[in-house]
PDB file of N, CA and C in Angstrom:
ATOM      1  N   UNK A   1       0.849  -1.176   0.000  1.00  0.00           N
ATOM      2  CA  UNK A   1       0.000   0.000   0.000  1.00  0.00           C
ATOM      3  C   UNK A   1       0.897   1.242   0.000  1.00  0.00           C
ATOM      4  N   UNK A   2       0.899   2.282  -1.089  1.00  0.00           N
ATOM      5  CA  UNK A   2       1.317   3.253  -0.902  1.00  0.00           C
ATOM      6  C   UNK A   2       1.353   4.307   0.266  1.00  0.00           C
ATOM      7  N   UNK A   3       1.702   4.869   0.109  1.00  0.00           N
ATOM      8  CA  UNK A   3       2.308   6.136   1.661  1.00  0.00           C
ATOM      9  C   UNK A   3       0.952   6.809   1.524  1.00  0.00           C
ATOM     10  N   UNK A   4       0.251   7.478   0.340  1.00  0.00           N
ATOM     11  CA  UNK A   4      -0.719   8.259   0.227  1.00  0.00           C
ATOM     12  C   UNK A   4      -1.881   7.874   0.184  1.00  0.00           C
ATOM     13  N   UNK A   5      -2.050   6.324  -0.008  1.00  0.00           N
ATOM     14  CA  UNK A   5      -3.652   5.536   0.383  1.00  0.00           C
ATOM     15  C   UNK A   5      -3.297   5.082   1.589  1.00  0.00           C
ATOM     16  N   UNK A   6      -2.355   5.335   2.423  1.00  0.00           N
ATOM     17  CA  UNK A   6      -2.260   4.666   3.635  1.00  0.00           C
ATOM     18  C   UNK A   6      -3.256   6.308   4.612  1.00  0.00           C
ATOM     19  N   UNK A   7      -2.258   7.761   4.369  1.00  0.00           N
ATOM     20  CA  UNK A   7      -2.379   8.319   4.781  1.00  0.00           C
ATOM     21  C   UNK A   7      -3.874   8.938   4.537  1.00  0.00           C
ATOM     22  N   UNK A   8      -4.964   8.105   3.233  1.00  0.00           N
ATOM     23  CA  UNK A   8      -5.903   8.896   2.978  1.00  0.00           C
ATOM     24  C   UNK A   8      -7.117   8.319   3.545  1.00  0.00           C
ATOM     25  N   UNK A   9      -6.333   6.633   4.080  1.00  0.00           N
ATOM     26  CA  UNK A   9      -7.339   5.532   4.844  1.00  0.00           C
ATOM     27  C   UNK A   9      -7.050   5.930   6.571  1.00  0.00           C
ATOM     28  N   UNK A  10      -6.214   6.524   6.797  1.00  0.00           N
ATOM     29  CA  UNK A  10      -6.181   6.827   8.108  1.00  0.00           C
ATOM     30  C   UNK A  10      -6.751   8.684   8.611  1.00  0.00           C
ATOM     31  N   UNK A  11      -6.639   8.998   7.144  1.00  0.00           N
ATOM     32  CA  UNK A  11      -7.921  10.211   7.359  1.00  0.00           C
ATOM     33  C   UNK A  11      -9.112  10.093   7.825  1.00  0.00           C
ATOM     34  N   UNK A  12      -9.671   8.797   6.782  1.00  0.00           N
ATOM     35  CA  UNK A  12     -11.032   8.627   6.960  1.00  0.00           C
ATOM     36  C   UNK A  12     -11.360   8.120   7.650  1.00  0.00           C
ATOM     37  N   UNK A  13     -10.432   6.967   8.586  1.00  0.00           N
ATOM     38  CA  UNK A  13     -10.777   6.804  10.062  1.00  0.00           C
ATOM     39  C   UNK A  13     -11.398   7.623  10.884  1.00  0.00           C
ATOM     40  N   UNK A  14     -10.211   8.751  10.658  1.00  0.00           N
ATOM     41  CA  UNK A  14     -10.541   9.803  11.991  1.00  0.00           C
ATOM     42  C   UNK A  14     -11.469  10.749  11.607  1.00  0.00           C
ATOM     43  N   UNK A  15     -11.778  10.692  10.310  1.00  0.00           N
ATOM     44  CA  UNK A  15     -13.455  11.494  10.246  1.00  0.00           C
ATOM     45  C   UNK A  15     -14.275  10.874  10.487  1.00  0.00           C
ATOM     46  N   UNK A  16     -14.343   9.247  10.188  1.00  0.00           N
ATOM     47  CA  UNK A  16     -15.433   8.560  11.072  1.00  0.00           C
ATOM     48  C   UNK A  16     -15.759   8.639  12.928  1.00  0.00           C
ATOM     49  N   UNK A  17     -14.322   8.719  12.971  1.00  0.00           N
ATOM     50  CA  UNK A  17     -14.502   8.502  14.618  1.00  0.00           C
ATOM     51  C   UNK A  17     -15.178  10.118  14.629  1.00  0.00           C
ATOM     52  N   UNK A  18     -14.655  11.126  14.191  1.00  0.00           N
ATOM     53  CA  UNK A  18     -14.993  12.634  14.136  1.00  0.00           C
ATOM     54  C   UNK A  18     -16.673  12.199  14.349  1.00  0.00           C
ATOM     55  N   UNK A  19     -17.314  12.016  13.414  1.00  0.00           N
ATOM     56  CA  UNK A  19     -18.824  12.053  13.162  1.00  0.00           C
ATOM     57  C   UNK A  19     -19.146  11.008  14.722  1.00  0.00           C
ATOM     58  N   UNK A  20     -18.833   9.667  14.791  1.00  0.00           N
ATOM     59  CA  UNK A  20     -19.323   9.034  15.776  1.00  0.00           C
ATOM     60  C   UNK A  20     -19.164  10.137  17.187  1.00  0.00           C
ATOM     61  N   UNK A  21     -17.983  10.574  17.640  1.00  0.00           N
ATOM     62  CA  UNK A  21     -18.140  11.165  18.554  1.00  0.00           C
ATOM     63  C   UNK A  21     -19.130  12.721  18.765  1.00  0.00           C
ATOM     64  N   UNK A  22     -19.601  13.130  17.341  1.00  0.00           N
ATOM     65  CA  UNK A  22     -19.712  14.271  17.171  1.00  0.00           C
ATOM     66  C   UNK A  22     -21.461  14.139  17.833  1.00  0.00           C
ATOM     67  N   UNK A  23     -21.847  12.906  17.822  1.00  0.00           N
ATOM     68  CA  UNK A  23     -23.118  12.964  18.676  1.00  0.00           C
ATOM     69  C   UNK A  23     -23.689  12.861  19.703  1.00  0.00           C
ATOM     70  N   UNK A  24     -22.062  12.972  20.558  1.00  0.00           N
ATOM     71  CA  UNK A  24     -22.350  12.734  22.190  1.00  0.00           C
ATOM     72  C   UNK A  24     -22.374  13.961  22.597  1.00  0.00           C
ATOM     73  N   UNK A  25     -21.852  14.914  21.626  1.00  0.00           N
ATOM     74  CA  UNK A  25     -21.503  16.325  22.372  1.00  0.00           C
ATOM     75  C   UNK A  25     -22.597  17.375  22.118  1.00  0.00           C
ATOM     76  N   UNK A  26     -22.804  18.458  22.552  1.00  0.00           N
ATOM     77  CA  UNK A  26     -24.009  19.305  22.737  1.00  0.00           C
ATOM     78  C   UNK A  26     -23.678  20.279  20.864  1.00  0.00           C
ATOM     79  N   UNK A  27     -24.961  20.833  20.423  1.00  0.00           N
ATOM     80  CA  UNK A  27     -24.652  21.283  19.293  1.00  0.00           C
ATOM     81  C   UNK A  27     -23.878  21.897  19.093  1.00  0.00           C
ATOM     82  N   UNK A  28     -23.488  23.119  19.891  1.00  0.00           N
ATOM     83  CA  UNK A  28     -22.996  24.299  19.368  1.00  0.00           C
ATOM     84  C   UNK A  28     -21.349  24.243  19.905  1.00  0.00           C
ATOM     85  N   UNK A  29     -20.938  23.147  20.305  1.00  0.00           N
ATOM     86  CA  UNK A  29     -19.683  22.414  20.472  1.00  0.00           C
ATOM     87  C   UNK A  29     -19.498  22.023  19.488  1.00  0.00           C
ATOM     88  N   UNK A  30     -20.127  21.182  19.319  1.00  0.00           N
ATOM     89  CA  UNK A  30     -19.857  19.922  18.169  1.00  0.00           C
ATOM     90  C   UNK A  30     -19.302  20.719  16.920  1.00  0.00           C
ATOM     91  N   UNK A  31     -20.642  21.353  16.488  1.00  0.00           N
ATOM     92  CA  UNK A  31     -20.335  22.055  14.987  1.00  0.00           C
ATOM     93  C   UNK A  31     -18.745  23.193  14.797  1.00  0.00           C
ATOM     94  N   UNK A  32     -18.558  23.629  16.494  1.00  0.00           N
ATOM     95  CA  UNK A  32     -17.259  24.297  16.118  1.00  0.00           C
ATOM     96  C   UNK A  32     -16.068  23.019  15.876  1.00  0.00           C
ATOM     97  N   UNK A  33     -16.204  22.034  16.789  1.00  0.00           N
ATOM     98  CA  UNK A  33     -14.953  20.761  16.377  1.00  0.00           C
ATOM     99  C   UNK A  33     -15.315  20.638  15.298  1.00  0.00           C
ATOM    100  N   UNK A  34     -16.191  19.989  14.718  1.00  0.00           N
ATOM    101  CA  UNK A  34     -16.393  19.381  13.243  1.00  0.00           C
ATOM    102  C   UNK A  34     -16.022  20.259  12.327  1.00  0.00           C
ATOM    103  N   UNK A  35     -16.106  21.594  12.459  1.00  0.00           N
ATOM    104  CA  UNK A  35     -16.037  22.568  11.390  1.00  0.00           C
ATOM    105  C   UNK A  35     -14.281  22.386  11.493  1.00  0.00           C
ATOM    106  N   UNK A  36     -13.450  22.582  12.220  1.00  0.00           N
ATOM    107  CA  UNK A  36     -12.279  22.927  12.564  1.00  0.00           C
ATOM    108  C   UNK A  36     -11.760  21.883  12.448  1.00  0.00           C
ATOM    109  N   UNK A  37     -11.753  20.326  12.646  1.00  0.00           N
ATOM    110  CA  UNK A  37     -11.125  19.394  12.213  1.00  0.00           C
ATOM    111  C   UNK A  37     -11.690  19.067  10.584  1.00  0.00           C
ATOM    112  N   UNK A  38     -12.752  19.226  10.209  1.00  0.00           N
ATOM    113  CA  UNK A  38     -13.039  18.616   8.793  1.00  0.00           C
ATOM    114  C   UNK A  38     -11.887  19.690   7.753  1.00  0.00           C
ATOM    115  N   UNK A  39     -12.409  21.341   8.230  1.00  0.00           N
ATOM    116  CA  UNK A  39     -11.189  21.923   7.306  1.00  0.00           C
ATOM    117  C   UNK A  39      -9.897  21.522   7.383  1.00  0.00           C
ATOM    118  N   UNK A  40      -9.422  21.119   8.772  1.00  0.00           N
ATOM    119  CA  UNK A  40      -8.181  20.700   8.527  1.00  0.00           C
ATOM    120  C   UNK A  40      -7.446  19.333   8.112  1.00  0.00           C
ATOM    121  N   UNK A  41      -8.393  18.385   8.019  1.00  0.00           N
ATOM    122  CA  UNK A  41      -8.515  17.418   7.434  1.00  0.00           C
ATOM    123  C   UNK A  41      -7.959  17.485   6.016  1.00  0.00           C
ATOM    124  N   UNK A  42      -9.191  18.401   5.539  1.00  0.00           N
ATOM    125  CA  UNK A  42      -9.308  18.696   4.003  1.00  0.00           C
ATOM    126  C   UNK A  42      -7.882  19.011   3.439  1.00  0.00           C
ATOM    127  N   UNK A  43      -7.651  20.152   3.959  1.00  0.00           N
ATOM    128  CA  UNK A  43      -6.051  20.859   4.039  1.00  0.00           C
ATOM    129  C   UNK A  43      -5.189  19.685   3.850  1.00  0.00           C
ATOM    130  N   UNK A  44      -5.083  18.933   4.588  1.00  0.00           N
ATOM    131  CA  UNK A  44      -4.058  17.781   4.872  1.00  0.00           C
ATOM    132  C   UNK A  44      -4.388  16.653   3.834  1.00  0.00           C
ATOM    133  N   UNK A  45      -5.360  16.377   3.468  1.00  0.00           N
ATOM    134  CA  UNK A  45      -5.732  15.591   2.203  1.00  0.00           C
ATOM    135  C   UNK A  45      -5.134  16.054   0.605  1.00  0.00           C
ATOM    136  N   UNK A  46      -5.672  17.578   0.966  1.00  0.00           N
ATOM    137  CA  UNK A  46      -5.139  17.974  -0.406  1.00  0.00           C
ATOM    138  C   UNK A  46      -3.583  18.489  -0.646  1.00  0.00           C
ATOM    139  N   UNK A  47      -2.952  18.836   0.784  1.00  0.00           N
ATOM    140  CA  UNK A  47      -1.647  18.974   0.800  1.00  0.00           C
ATOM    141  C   UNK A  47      -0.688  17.169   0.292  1.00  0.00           C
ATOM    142  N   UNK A  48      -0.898  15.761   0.819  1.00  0.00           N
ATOM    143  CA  UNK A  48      -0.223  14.954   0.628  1.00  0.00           C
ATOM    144  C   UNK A  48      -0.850  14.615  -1.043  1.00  0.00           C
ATOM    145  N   UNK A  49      -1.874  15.034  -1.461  1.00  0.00           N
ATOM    146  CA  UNK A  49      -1.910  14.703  -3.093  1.00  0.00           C
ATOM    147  C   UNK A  49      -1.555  15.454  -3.793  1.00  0.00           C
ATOM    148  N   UNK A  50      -1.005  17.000  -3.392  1.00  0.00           N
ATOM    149  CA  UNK A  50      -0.507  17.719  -4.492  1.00  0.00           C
ATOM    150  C   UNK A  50       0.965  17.201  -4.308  1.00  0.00           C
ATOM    151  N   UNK A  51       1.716  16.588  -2.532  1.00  0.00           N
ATOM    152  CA  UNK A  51       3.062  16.552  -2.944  1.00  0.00           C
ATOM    153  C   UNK A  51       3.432  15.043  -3.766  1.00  0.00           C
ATOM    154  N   UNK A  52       2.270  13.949  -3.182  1.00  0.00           N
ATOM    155  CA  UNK A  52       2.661  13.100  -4.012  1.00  0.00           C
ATOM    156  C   UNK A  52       2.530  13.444  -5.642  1.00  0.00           C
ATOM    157  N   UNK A  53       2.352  14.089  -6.375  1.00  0.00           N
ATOM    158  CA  UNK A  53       1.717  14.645  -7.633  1.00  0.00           C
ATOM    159  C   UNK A  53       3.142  14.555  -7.722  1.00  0.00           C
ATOM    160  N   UNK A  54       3.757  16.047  -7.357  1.00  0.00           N
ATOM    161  CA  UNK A  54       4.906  16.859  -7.496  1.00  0.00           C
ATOM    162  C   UNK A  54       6.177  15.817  -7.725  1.00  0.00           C
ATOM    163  N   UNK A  55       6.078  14.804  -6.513  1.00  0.00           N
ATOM    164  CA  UNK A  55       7.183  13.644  -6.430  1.00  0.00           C
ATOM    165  C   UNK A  55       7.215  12.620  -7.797  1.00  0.00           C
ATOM    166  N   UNK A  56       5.781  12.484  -8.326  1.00  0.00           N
ATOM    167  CA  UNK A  56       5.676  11.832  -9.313  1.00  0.00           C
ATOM    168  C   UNK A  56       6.377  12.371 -10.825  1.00  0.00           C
ATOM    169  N   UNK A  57       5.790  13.776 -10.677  1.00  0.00           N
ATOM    170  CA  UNK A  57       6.282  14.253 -11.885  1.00  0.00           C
ATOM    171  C   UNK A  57       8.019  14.560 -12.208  1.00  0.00           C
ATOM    172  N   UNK A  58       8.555  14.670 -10.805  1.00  0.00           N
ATOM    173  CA  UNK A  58      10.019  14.943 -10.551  1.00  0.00           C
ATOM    174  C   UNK A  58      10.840  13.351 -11.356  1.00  0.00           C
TER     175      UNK A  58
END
């Protein structure tokens, strides 16, 4: 398994666990974690596919 389906299956772990835990907590908690880990998630998703890109094309 590559470095970047490793790192994109252990994302989606932790957005699952994100959502499971996200319903124990009161709303207006929740939606600030969720908002603040999903963007940074995102960030981090699209940061290891532009560098694997970059590494490829090198």
């Amino acid at each position: 398994m590559s470095k970047l389906k490793f790192n994109l299956l252990v994302s989606t772990f932790i957005l699952c666990g994100l959502i499971l835990v996200d319903y124990s907590l009161s709303t207006d908690l929740s939606l600030y974690i969720k908002g603040f880990l999903i963007v940074t998630l995102i960030m981090y998703i699209a940061y290891l596919v532009t560098k694997f890109k970059n590494k490829k094309e090198s």
